[in-house]
Protein backbone atom coordinates (compact mmCIF):
# COMPACT_ATOMS: atom_id res chain seq x y z
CA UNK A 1 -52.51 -104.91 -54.18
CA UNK A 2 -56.10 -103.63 -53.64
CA UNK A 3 -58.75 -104.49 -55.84
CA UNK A 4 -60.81 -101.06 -57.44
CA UNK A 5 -64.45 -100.74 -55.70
CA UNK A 6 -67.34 -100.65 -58.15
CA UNK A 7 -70.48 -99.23 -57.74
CA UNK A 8 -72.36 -102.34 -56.83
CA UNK A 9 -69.98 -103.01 -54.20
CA UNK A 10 -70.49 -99.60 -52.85
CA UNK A 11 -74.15 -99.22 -52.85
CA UNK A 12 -75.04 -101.66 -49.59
CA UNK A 13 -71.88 -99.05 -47.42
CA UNK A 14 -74.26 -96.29 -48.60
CA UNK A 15 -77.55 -97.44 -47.77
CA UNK A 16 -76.29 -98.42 -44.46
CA UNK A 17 -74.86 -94.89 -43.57
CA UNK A 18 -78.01 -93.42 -44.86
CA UNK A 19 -80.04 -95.76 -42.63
CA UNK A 20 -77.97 -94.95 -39.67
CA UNK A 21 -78.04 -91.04 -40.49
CA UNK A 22 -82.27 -91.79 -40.38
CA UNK A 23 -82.30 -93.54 -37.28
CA UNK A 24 -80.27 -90.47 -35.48
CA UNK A 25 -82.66 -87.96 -37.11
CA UNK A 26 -85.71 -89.70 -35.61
CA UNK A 27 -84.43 -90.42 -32.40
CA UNK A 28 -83.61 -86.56 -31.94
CA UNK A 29 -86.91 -85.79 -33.27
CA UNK A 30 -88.05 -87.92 -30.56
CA UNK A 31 -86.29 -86.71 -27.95
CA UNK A 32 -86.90 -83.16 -28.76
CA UNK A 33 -90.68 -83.99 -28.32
CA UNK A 34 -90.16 -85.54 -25.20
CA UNK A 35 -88.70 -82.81 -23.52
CA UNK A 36 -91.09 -80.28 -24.71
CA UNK A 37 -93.90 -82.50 -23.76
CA UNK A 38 -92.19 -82.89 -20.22
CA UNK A 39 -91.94 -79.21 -20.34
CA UNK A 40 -95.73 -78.45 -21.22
CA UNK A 41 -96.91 -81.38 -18.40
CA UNK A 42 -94.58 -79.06 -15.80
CA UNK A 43 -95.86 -76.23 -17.15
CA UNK A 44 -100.03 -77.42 -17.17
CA UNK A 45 -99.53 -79.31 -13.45
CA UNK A 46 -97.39 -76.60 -11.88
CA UNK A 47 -100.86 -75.46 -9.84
CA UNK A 48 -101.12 -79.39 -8.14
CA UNK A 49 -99.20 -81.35 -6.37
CA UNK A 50 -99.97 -85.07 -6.01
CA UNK A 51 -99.24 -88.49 -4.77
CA UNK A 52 -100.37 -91.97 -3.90
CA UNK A 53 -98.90 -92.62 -1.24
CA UNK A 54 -102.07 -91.87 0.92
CA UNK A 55 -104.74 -93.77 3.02
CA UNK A 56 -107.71 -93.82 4.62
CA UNK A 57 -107.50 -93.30 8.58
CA UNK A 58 -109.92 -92.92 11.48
CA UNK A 59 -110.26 -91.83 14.74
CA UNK A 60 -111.55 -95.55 15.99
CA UNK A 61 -113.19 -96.29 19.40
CA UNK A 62 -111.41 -99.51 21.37
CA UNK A 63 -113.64 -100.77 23.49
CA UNK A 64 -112.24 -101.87 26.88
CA UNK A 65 -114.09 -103.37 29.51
CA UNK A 66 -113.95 -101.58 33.35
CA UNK A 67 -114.37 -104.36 35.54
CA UNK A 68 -113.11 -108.03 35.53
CA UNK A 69 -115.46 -110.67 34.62
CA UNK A 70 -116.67 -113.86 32.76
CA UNK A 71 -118.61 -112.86 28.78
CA UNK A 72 -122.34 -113.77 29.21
CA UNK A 73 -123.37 -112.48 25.65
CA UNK A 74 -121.71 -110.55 22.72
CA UNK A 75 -124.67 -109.86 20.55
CA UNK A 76 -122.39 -107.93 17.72
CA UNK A 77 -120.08 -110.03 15.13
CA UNK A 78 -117.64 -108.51 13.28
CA UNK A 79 -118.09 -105.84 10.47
CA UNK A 80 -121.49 -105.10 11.90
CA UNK A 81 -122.77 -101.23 11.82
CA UNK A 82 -123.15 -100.10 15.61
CA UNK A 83 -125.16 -97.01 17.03
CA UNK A 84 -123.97 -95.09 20.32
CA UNK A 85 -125.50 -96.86 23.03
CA UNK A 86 -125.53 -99.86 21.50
CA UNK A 87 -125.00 -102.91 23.43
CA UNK A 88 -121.57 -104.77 22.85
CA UNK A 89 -121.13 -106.78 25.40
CA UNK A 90 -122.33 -108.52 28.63
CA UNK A 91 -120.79 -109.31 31.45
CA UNK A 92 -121.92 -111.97 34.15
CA UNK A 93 -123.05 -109.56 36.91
CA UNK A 94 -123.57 -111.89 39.74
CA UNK A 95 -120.47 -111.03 41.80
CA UNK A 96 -121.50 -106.93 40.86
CA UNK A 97 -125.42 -107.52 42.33
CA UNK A 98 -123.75 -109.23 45.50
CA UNK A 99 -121.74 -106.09 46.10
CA UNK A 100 -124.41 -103.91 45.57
CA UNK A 101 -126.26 -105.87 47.80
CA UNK A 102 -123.24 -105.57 50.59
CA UNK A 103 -123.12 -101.89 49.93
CA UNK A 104 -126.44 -100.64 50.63
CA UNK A 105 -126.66 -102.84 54.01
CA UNK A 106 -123.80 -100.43 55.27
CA UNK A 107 -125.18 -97.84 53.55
CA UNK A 108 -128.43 -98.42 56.16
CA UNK A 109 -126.55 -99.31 58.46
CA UNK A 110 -124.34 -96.34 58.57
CA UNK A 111 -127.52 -93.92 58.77
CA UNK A 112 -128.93 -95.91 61.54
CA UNK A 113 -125.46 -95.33 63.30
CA UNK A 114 -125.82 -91.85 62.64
CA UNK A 115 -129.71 -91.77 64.34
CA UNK A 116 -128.98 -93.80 67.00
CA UNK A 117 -125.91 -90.89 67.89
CA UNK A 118 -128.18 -88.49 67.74
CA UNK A 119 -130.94 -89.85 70.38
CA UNK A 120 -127.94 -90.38 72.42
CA UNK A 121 -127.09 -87.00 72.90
CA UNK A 122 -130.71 -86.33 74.33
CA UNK A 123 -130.05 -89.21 77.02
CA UNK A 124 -126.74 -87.55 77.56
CA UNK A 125 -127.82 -84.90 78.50
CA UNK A 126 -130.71 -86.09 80.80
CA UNK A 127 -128.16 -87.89 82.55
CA UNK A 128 -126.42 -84.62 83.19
CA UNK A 129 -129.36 -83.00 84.60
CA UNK A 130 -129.73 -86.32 86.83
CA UNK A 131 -126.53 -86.18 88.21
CA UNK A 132 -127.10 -82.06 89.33
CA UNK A 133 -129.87 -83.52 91.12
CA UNK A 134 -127.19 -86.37 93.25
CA UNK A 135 -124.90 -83.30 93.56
CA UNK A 136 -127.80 -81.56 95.40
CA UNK A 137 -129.30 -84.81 97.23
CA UNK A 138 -125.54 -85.39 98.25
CA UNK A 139 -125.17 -81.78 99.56
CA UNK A 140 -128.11 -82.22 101.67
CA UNK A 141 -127.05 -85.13 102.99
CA UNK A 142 -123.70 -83.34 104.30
CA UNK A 143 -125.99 -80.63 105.87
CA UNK A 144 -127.52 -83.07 108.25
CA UNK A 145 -124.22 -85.09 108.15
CA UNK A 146 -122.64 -81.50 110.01
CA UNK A 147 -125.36 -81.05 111.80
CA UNK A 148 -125.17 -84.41 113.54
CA UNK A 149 -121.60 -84.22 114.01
CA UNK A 150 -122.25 -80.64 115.68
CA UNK A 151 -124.28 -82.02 117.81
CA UNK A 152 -123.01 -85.61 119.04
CA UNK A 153 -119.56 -83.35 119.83
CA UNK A 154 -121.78 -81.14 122.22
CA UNK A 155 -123.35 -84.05 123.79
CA UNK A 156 -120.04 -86.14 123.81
CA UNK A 157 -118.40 -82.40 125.46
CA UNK A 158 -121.29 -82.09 127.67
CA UNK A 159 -120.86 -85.26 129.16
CA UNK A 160 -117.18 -86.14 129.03
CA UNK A 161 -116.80 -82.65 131.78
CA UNK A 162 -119.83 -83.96 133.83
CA UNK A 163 -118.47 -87.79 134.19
CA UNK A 164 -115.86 -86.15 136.71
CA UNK A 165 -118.37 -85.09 138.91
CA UNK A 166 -120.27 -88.17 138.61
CA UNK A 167 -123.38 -86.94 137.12
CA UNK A 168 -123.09 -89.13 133.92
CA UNK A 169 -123.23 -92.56 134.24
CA UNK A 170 -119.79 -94.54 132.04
CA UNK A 171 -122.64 -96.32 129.82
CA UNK A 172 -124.11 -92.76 129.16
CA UNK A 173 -120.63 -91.17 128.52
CA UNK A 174 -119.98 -94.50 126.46
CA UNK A 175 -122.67 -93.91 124.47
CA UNK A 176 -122.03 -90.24 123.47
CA UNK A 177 -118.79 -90.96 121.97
CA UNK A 178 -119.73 -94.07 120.69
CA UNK A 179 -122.45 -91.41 117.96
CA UNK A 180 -119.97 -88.99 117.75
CA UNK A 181 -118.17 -91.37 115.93
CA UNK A 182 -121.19 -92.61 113.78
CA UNK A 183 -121.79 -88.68 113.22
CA UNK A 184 -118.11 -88.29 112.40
CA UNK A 185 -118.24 -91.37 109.95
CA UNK A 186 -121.57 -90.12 108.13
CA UNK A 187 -120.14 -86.46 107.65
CA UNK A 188 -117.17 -88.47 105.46
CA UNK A 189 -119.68 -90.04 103.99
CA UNK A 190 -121.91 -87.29 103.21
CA UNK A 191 -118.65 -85.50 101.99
CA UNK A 192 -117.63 -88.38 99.76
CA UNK A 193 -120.66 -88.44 98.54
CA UNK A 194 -120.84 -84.81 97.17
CA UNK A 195 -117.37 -85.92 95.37
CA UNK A 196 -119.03 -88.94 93.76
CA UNK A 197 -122.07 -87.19 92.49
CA UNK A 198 -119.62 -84.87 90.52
CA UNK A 199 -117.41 -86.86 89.24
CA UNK A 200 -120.51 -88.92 87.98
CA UNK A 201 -121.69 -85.50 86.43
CA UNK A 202 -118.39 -85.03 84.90
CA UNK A 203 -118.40 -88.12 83.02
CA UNK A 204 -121.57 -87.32 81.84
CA UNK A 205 -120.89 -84.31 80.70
CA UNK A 206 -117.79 -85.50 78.77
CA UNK A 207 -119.74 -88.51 77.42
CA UNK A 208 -122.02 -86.32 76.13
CA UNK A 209 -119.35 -84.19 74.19
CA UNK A 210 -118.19 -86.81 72.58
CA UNK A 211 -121.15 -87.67 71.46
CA UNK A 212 -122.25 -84.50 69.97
CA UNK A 213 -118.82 -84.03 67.79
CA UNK A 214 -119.85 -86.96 66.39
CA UNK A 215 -122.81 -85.30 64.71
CA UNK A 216 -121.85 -81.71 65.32
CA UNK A 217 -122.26 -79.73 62.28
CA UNK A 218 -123.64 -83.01 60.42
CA UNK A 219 -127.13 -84.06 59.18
CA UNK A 220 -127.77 -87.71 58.19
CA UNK A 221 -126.88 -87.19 54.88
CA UNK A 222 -124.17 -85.07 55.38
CA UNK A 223 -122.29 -87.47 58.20
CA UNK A 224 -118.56 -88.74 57.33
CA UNK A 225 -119.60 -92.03 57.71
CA UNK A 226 -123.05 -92.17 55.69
CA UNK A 227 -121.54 -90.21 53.03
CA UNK A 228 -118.03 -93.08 52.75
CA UNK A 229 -120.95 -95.95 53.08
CA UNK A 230 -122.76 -94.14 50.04
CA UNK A 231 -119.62 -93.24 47.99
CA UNK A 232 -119.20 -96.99 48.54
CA UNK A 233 -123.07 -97.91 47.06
CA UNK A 234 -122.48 -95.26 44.21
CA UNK A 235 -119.11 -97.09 43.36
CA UNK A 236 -121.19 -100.87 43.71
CA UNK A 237 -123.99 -99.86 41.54
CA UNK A 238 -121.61 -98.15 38.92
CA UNK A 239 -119.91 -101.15 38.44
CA UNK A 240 -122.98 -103.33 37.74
CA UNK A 241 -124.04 -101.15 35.29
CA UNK A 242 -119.97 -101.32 33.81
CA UNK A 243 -121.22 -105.36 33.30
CA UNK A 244 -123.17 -104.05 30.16
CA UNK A 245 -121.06 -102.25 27.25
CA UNK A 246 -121.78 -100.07 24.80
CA UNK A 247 -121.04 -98.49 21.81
CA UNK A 248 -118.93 -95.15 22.31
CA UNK A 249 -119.54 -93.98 19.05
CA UNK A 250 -121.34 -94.73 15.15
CA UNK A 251 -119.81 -97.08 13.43
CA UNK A 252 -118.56 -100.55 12.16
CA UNK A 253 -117.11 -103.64 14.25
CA UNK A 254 -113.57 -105.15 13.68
CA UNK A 255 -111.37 -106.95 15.74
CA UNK A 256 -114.03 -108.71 17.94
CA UNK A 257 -111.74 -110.86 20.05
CA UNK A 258 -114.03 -111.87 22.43
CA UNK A 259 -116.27 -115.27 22.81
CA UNK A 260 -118.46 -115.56 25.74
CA UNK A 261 -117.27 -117.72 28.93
CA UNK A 262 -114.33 -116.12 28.26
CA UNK A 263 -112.68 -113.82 31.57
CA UNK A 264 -111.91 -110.70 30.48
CA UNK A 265 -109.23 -108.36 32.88
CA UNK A 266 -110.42 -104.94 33.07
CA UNK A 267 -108.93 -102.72 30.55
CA UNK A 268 -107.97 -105.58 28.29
CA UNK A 269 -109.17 -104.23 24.73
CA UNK A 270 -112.04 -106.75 23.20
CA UNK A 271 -113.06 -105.32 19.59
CA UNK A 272 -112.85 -101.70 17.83
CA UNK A 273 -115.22 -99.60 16.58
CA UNK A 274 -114.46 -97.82 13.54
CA UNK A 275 -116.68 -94.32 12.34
CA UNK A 276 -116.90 -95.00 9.22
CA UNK A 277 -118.87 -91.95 8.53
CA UNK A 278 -116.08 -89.55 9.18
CA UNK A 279 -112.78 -91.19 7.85
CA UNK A 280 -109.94 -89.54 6.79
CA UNK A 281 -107.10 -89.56 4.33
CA UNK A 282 -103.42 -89.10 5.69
CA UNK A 283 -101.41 -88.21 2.40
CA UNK A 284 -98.02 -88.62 2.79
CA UNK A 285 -96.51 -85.92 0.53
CA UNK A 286 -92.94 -85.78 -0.67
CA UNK A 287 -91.16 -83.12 1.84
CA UNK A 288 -90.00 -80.97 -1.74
CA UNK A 289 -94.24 -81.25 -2.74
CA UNK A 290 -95.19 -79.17 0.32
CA UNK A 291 -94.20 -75.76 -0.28
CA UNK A 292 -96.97 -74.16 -1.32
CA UNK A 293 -99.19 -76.59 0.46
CA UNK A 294 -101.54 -74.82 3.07
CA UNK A 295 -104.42 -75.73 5.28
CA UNK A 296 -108.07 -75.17 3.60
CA UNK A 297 -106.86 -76.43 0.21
CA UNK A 298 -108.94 -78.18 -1.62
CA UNK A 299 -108.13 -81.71 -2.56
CA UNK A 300 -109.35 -84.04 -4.94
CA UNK A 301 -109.05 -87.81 -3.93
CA UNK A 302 -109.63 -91.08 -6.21
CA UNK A 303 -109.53 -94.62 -4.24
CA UNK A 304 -108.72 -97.92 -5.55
CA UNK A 305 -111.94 -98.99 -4.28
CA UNK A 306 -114.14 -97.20 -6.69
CA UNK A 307 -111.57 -96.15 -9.46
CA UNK A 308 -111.52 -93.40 -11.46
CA UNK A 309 -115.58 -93.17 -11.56
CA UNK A 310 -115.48 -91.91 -7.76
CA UNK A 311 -113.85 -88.76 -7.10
CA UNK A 312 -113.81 -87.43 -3.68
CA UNK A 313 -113.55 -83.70 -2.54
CA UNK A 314 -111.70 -82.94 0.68
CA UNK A 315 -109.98 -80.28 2.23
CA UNK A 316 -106.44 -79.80 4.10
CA UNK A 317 -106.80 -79.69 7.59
CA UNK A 318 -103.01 -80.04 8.69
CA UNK A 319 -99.46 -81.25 9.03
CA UNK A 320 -98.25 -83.96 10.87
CA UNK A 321 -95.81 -82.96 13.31
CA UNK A 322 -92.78 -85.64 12.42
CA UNK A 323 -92.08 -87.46 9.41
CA UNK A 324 -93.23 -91.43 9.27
CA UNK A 325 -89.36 -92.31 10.08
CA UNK A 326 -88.75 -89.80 12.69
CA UNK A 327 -91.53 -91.82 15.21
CA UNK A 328 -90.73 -95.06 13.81
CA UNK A 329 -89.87 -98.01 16.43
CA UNK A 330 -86.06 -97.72 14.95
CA UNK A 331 -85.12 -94.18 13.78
CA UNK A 332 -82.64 -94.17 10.81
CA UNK A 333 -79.39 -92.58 12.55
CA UNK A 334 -77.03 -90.81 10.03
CA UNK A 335 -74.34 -89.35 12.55
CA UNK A 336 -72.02 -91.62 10.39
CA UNK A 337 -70.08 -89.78 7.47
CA UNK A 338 -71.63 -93.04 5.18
CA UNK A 339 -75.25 -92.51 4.42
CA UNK A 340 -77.55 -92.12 1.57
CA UNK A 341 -79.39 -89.41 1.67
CA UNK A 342 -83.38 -90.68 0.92
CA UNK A 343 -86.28 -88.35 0.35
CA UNK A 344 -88.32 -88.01 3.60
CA UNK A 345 -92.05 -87.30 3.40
CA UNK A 346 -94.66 -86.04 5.70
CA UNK A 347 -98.55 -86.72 6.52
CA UNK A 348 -100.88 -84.43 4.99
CA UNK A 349 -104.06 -84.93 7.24
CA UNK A 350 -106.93 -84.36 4.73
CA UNK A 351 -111.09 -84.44 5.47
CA UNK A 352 -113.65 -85.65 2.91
CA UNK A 353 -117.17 -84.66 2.68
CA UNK A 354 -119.64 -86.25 4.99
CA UNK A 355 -122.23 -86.74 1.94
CA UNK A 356 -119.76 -88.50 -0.50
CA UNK A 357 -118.70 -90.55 2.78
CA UNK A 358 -122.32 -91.57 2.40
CA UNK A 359 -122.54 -92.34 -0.83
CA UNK A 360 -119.29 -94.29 -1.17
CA UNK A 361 -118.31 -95.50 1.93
CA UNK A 362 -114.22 -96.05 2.85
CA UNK A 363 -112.66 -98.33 5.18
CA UNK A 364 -109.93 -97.63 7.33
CA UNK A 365 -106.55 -98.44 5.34
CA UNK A 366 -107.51 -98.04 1.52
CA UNK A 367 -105.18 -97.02 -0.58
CA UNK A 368 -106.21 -93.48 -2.00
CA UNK A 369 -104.82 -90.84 -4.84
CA UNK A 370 -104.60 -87.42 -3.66
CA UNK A 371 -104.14 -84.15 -5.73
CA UNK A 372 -103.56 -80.86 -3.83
CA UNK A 373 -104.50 -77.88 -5.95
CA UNK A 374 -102.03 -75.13 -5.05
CA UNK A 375 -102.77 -72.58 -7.91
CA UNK A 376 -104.41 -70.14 -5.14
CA UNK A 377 -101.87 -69.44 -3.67
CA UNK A 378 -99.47 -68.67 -6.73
């Protein structure tokens, strides 16, 4: 059998209902002001779009040396501000003087080559002229060659009918024949000699055809071989001065890893140079933030450097052209039917002003805040 409830036992049920009625009350109070302030925030920030996922970048320099050598000096350290032109590096440039050295002695060499070729068409053709002048010595030397042949056959004629009789003594017709065949011999001769004097000419001649298409069309500068044996000198003396390096751009050192005595390989990197002067923010925006986003924006930038005393003033120069995970070293594959899907985003490329560069200087990597204002284009 129940006991009757009195009021005293009934008064702590009622204060806790009440309580619990309260605590509803507020809470929906509460909630109701949340949502209108999320609504109001959408409403005052629907002209931006921000994030801070963003970072300073540069266009940096790596220095790479041209030629293979041993370090003589390296007069910069790291973090050290740089001007074009600036020496980096030096190389030990004994082995690049020797081959300069090498170079220009074929260089001269080459151009004597080329004079000498050229006197030696004038004696060329001298010796042509010469051997017109055997030709003609020879030829008159067959004249009276044929005329002493004419002559000793006469005789030898004359007295080979008159032996017969007699009249001419054996020793006498002896003799005859004996210089018809000396006349006989020096008309081969003479003959012989015509055919030697132009065959001599005709080596001459093609001697000295060969010589001139050696310089035909060609001045000493201008010659195949002075102009290799200079490419060569040009190619010497550019690589001495390659023993010196320097600066490609403005900026700051990093990375030096370099010590002298140390052989470097050509085209091995040994330090960076980073423009600190003209840095620039990559942004990377969530893919749904970009819509309205545009190149020429304006953009308003706050680093953790500085804090919120610094604010930066940039512009939107462009879009990359591939999210961060589409060029990553391992691209997510989702041609499986089990995947999550995850929000990509995309780098907003974004240039400060030069003059608040120079005021508050960045380094490459920072972490940055960047606000996009998007209201123009509403």
């Amino acid at each position: 059998m129940h006991q009757p409830v009195t009021v005293e036992d009934a008064a702590p049920i009622v204060d806790a209902v009440r309580k619990k009625s309260r605590n509803k009350a507020l809470l929906g109070v509460a909630g109701a002001i949340a949502l209108l302030g999320a609504g109001a925030w959408t409403f005052m920030d629907n002209g931006h779009v921000s994030t801070d996922n963003a970072y300073v970048g540069a266009d940096s320099a790596q220095v790479t040396p041209l030629v293979s050598a041993a370090v003589a000096e390296v007069p910069v350290v790291n973090t050290q501000v740089v001007r074009k032109g600036q020496i980096l590096l030096r190389l030990d440039d004994s082995d690049a003087r020797l081959a300069v050295a090498k170079a220009e002695a074929e260089y001269f060499k080459a151009r004597r080559q080329f004079s000498q070729t050229a006197a030696n068409s004038g004696s060329l053709a001298a010796q042509i002229n010469a051997r017109d002048a055997d030709i003609g010595q020879a030829r008159a030397q067959l004249a009276s060659a044929e005329a002493n042949f004419a002559k000793a056959r006469v005789d030898l004629q004359r007295r080979s009918e008159l032996a017969s009789s007699g009249a001419v003594s054996g020793e006498e017709l002896t003799t005859a024949r004996n210089a018809f065949s000396t006349a006989e011999a020096n008309l081969a001769l003479a003959k012989a000699g015509i055919a030697q004097a132009s065959a001599t000419k005709g080596a001459a001649r093609e001697s000295w055809a060969a010589n001139e298409a050696l310089i035909a069309d060609s001045t000493i500068d201008t010659s195949p071989e002075v102009a290799a044996a200079k490419a060569k000198l040009d190619q010497a003396r550019l690589d001495l001065q390659r023993t010196v390096i320097r600066a490609p751009i403005d900026g700051v050192v990093t990375n030096r890893q370099v010590q002298v005595g140390q052989r470097i390989s050509a085209g091995s990197p040994v330090m960076t140079i980073v423009p600190i002067g003209s840095v620039y923010v990559e942004a990377n925006f969530k893919e749904g933030q970009l819509k309205r986003v545009m190149p020429g924006q304006n953009v308003e930038l706050i680093s953790d450097l500085y804090g919120d005393d610094v604010v930066y003033h940039g512009t939107v120069e462009g879009f990359s052209g591939g999210t961060g995970s589409a060029f990553a070293l391992i691209p997510a594959q989702n041609a499986t039917g089990n995947w999550t899907k995850v929000v990509q985003r995309l780098p907003v490329r974004i240039a400060l002003d030069p003059k608040e560069l120079a005021k508050h200087p960045l380094r490459v990597g920072l972490s940055m805040e960047a606000e996009i204002d998007v209201s123009g284009d509403e």
